[in-house]
Protein backbone atom coordinates (compact mmCIF):
# COMPACT_ATOMS: atom_id res chain seq x y z
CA UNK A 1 115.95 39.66 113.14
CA UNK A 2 112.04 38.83 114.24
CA UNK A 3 111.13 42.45 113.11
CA UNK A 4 111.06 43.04 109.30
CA UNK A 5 109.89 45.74 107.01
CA UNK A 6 110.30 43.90 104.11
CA UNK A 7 110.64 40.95 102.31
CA UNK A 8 112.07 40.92 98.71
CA UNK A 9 111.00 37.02 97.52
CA UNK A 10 113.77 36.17 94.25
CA UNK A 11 112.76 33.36 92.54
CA UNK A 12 116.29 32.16 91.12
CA UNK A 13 116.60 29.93 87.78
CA UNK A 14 120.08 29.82 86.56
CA UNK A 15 121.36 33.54 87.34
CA UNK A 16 124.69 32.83 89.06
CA UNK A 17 125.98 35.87 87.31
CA UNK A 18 123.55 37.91 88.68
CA UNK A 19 122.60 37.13 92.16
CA UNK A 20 125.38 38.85 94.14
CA UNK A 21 125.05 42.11 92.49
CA UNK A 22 121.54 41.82 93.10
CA UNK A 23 121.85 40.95 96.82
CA UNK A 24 124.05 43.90 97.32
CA UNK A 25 122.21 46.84 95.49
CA UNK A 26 118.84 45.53 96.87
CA UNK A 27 120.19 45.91 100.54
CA UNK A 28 121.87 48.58 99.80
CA UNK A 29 118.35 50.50 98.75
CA UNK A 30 116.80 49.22 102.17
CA UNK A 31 119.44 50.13 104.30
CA UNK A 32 119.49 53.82 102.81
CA UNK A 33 116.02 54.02 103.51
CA UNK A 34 116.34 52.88 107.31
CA UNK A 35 114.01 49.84 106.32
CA UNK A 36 114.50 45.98 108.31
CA UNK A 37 114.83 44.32 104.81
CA UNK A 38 115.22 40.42 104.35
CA UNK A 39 115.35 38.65 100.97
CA UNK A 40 114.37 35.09 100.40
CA UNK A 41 115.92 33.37 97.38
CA UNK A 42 114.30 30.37 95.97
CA UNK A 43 115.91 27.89 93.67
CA UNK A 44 113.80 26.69 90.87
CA UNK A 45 115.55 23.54 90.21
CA UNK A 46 118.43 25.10 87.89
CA UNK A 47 121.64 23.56 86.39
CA UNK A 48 124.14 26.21 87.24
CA UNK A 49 125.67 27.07 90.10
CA UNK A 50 123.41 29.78 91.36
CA UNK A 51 122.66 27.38 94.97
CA UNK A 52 126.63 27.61 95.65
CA UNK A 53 126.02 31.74 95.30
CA UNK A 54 123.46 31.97 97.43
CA UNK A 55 124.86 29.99 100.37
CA UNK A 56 127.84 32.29 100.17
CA UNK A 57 125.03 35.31 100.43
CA UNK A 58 123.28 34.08 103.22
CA UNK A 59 126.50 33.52 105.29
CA UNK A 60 127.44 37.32 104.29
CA UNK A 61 123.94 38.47 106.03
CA UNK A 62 123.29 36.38 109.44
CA UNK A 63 119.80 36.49 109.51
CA UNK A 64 118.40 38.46 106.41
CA UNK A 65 118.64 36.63 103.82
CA UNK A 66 116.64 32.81 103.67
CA UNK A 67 117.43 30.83 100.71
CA UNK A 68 115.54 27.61 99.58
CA UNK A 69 116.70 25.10 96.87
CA UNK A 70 113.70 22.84 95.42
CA UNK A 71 113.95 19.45 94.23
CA UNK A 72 113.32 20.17 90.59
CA UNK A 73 112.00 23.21 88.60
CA UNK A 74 108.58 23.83 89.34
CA UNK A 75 108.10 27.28 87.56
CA UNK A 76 108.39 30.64 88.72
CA UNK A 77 104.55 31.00 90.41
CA UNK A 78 105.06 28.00 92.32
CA UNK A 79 108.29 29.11 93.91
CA UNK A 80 106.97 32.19 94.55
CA UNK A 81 104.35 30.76 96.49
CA UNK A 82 107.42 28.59 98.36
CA UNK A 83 109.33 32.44 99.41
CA UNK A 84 105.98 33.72 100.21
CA UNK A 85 105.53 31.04 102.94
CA UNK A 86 109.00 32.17 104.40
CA UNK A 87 108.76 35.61 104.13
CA UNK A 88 107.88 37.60 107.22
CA UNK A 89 108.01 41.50 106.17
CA UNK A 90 105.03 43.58 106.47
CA UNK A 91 105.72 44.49 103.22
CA UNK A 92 106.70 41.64 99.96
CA UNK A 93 108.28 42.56 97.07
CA UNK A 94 108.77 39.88 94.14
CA UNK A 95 111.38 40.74 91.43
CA UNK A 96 113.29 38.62 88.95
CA UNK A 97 116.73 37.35 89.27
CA UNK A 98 118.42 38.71 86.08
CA UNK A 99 118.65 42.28 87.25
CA UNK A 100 116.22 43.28 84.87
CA UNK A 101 114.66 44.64 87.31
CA UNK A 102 116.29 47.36 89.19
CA UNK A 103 116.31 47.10 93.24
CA UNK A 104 116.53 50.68 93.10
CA UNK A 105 113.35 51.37 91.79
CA UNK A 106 111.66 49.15 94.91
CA UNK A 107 111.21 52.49 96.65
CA UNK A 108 108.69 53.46 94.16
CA UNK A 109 106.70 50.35 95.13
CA UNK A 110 106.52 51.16 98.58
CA UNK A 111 105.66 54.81 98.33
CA UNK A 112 103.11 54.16 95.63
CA UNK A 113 101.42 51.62 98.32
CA UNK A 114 101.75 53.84 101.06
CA UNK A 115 100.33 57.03 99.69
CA UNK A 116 98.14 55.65 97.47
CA UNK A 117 96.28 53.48 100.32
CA UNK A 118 96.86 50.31 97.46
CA UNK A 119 97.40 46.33 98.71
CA UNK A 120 99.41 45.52 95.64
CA UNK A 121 101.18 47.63 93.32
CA UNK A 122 102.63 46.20 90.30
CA UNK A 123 105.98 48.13 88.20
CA UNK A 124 104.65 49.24 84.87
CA UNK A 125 107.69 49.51 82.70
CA UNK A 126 108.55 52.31 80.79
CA UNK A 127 110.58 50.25 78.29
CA UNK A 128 110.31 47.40 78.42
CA UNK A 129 113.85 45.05 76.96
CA UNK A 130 112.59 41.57 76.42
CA UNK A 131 112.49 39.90 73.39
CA UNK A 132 109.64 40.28 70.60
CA UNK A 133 108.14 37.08 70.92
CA UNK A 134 108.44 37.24 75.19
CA UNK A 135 106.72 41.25 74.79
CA UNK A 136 103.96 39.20 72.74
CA UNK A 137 103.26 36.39 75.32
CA UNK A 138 103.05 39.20 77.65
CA UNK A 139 100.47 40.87 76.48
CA UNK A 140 98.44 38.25 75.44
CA UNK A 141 98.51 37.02 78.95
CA UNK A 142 97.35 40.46 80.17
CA UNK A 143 95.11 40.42 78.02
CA UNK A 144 93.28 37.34 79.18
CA UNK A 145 93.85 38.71 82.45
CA UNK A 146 92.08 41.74 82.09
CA UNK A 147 88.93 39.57 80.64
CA UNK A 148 88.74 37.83 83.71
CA UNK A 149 89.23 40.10 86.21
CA UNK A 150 88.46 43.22 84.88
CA UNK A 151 91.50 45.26 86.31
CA UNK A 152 92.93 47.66 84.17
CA UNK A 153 96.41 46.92 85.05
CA UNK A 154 99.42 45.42 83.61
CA UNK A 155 100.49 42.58 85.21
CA UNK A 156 104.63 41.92 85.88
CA UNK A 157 106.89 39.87 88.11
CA UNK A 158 108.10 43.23 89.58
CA UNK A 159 105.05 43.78 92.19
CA UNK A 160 104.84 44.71 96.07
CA UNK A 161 101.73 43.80 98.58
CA UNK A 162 100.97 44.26 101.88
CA UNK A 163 101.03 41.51 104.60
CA UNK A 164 97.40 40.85 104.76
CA UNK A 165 96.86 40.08 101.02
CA UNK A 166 99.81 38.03 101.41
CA UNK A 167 98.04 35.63 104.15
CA UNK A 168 95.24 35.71 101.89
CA UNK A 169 96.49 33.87 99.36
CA UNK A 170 98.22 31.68 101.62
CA UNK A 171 95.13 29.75 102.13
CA UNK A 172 94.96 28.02 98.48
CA UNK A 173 97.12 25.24 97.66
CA UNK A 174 96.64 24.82 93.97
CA UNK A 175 98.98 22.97 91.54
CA UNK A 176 98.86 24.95 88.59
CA UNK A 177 99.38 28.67 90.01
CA UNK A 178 99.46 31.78 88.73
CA UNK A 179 99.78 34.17 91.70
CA UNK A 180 98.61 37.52 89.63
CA UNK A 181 94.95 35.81 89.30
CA UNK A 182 95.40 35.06 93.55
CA UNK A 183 95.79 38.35 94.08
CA UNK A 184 93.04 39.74 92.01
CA UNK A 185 90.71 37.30 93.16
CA UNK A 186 91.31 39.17 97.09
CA UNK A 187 91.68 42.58 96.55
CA UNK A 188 90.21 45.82 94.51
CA UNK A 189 93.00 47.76 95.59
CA UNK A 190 95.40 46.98 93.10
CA UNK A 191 97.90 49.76 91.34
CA UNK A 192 100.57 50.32 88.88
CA UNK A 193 103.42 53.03 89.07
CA UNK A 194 106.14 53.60 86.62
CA UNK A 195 109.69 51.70 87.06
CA UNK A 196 112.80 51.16 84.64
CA UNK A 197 113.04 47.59 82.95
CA UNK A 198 116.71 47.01 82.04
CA UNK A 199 118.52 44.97 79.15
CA UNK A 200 118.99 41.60 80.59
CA UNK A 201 123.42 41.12 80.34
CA UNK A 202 123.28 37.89 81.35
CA UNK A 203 121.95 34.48 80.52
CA UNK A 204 118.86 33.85 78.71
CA UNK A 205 114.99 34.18 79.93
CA UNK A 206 113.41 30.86 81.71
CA UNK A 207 110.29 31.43 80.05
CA UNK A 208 110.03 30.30 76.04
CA UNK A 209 106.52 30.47 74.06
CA UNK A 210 104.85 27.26 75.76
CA UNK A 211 105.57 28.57 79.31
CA UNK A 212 103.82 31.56 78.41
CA UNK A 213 100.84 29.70 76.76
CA UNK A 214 100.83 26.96 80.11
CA UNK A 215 100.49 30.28 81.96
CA UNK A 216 97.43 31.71 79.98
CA UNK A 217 96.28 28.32 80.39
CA UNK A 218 96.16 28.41 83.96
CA UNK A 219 94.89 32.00 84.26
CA UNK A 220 91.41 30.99 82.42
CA UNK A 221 91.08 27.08 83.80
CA UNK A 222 92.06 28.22 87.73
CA UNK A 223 89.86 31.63 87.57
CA UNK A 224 87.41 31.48 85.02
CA UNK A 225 84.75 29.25 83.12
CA UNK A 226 85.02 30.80 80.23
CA UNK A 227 86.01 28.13 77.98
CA UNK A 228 83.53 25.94 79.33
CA UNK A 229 81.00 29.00 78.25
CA UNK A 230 82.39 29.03 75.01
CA UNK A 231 82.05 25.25 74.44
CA UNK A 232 78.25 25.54 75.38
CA UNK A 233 77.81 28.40 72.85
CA UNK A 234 79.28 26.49 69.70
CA UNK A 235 77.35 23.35 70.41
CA UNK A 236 74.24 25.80 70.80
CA UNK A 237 75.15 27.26 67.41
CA UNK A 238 75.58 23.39 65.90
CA UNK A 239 72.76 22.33 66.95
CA UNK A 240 70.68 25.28 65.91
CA UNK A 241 72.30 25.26 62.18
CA UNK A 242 71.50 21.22 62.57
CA UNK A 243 67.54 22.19 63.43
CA UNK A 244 67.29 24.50 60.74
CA UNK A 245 68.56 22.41 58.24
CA UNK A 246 66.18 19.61 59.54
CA UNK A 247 63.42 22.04 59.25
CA UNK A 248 64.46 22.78 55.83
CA UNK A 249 64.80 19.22 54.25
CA UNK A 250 61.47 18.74 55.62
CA UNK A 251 59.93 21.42 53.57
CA UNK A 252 61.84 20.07 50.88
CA UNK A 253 60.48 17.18 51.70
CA UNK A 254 56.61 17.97 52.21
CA UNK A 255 57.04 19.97 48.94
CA UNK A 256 58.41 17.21 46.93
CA UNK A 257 61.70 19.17 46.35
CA UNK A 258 64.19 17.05 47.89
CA UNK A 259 66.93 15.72 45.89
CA UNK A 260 69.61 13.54 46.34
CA UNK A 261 72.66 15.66 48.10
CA UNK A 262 76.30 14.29 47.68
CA UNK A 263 78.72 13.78 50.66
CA UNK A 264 80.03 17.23 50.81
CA UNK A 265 77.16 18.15 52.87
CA UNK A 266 77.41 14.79 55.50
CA UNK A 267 81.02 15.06 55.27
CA UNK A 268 81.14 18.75 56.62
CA UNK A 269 78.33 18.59 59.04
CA UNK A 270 80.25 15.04 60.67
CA UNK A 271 83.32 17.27 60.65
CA UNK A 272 81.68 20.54 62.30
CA UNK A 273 80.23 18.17 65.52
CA UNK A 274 82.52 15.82 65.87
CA UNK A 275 84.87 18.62 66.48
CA UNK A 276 83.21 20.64 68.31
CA UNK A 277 82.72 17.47 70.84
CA UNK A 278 86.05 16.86 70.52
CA UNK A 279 87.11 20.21 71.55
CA UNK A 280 84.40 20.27 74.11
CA UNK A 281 85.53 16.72 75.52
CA UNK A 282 89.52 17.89 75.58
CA UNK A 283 88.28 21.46 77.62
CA UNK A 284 86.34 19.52 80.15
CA UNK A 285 89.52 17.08 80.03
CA UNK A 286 91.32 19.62 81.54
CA UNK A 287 88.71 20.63 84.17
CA UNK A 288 88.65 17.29 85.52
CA UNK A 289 92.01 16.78 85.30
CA UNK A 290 93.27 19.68 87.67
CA UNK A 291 90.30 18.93 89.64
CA UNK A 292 92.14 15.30 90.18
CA UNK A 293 95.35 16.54 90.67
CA UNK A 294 94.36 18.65 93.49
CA UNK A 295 91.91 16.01 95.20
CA UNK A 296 94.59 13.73 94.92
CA UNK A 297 97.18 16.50 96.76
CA UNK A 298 100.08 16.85 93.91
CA UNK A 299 102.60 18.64 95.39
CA UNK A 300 103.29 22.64 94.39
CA UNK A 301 106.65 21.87 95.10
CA UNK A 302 109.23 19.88 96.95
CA UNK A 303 111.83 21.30 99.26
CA UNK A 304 115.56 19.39 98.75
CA UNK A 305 117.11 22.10 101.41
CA UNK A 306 116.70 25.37 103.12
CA UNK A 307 118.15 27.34 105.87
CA UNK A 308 118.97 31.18 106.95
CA UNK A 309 116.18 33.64 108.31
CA UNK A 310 114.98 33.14 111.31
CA UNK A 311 113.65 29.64 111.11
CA UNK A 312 109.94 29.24 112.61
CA UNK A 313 109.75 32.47 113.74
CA UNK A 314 106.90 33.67 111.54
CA UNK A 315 105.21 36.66 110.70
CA UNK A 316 104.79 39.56 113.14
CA UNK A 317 101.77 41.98 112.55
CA UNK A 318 102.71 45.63 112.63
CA UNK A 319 101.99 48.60 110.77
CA UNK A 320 105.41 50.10 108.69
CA UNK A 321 105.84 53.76 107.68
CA UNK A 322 107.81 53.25 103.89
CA UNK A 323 108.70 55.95 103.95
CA UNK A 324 111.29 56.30 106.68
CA UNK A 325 110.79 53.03 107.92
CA UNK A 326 110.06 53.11 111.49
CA UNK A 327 107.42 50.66 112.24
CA UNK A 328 105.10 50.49 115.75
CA UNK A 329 104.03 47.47 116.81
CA UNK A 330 100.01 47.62 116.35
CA UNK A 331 99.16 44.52 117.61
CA UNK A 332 101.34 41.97 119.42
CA UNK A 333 101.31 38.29 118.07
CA UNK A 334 102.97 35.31 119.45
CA UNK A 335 105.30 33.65 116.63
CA UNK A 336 102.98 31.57 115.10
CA UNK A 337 104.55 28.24 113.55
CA UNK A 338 104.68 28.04 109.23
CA UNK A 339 101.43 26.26 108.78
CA UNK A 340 102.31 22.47 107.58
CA UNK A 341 102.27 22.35 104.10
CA UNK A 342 104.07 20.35 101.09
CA UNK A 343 107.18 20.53 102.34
């Protein structure tokens, strides 16, 4: 199967329940639109027995269906970047595992990117059924997002790009990921459209409160230099509040005023800069420390096994119709090899 429409990348994370019923309505909902549909599962390093599942998928579907196990769990953006690198659809669409996402609403994806002329169009949900605290962390992380990259979009795991966007953000090899912030940083044409989120019926989420903070993390320190900004401004303010009150214990001073303060004063204004260095050293801290991660080539992730697809085939350029799914070759390309990477 050289020739595919679309990818749908599954980053998979204890969801043995799950996965079969998602295999089978997702290519159900390409095969009823006549589209060559593949799906690439990627195992995040989970306990369960979710790798067992998938290797009886991918012997059910010769050729459409590539599944990748990782060493250990290296968080959902990172394996996402690991299915991206095996996907070869003109077309990739990422959902989650847990069927909270329905693969029948993909087709609103694709027609929103068709007709809308879009590179990436993310699922805004109408409802959406995760817990308080996870709806919370959500927001706050779109909320950072849109202060970076001033989109006015909500950002969610259920999203669909074109090929060329894809390939775009191919090119970085960062260790602390966060793919939404990748995609933003390449394109202008980004969309929303309106999908379903469903109850989650089985399991439990992957992500808990410090995954989503680790997250926000990453979206300012990777795209932004914002708290770096915000460091200089407080150590501005400090040592403006510290000139005036020179200023003013000098007039005291000159005017034969001054009197002997107590240690409330010293005490406070040792408190005020030392933390503020403090907080300044520990943000820089974390600068440099991606910074040596990355010079010194830590790994985005670690492949224990893969197989299925078409192995080394690689991506063919063509244009796709969505909507019926016919695609014309525009442009023939010799398979190209997977660029060497990681793994």
């Amino acid at each position: 199967m050289a020739n595919v429409d679309v990818s749908v990348v599954v980053p998979v994370y204890n969801s043995e329940a799950t996965l079969r019923a998602l295999a089978d309505r997702t290519f159900a909902v390409l095969d009823a639109r006549g589209l060559r549909g593949e799906m690439v599962f990627v195992e995040d390093g989970g306990a369960d027995g979710s790798w067992d599942v998938l290797r009886a998928i991918r012997d059910e579907r010769p050729g459409r269906v590539t599944i990748v196990q990782l060493m250990r769990n290296y968080g959902q953006h990172n394996a996402l970047m690991c299915g991206f690198r095996r996907a070869r659809g003109d077309v990739v669409v990422t959902m989650d595992d847990d069927l909270q996402n329905p693969p029948e609403e993909i087709p609103k994806l694709l027609d929103a990117l068709r007709t809308r002329d879009l590179d990436l169009v993310y699922g805004l949900y109408e409802s959406k059924r995760h817990a308080s605290w996870r709806n919370a962390g959500s927001r706050l992380v779109n909320v950072f997002y849109r202060a970076v990259f001033g989109n006015d979009v909500t950002v969610a795991s259920f999203r669909a790009m074109r090929r060329p966007l894809l390939e775009a953000i191919l090119e970085y090899d960062l260790n602390y990921t966060f793919v939404d912030g990748l995609l933003a940083w390449n394109t202008r044409r980004i969309g929303q459209t309106p999908v379903a989120h469903e109850p989650r019926r089985e399991g439990r989420s992957g992500y808990d409160v410090r995954k989503l903070l680790v997250l926000a993390l990453n979206l300012f320190t990777n795209f932004s230099l914002v708290p770096l900004q915000v460091v200089s401004a407080c150590g501005l303010l400090v040592s403006a509040v510290g000139f005036a009150l020179a200023l003013y214990y000098l007039g005291c001073a000159l005017a034969s005023e001054i009197v002997v303060p107590g240690y409330a004063s010293t005490i406070i204004a040792i408190l005020m800069i030392g933390g503020t260095q403090l907080l300044g050293l520990g943000i820089i801290g974390e600068y440099l420390g991606r910074l040596h991660l990355n010079v010194n080539r830590k790994p985005q992730y670690r492949v224990r096994e893969e197989s299925g697809g078409d192995a080394g085939a690689g991506p063919v350029g063509r244009s796709v119709r969505l909507d019926r799914g016919h695609a014309t070759d525009a442009r023939a390309h010799a398979a190209t090899t997977e660029r060497s990477h990681v793994d």
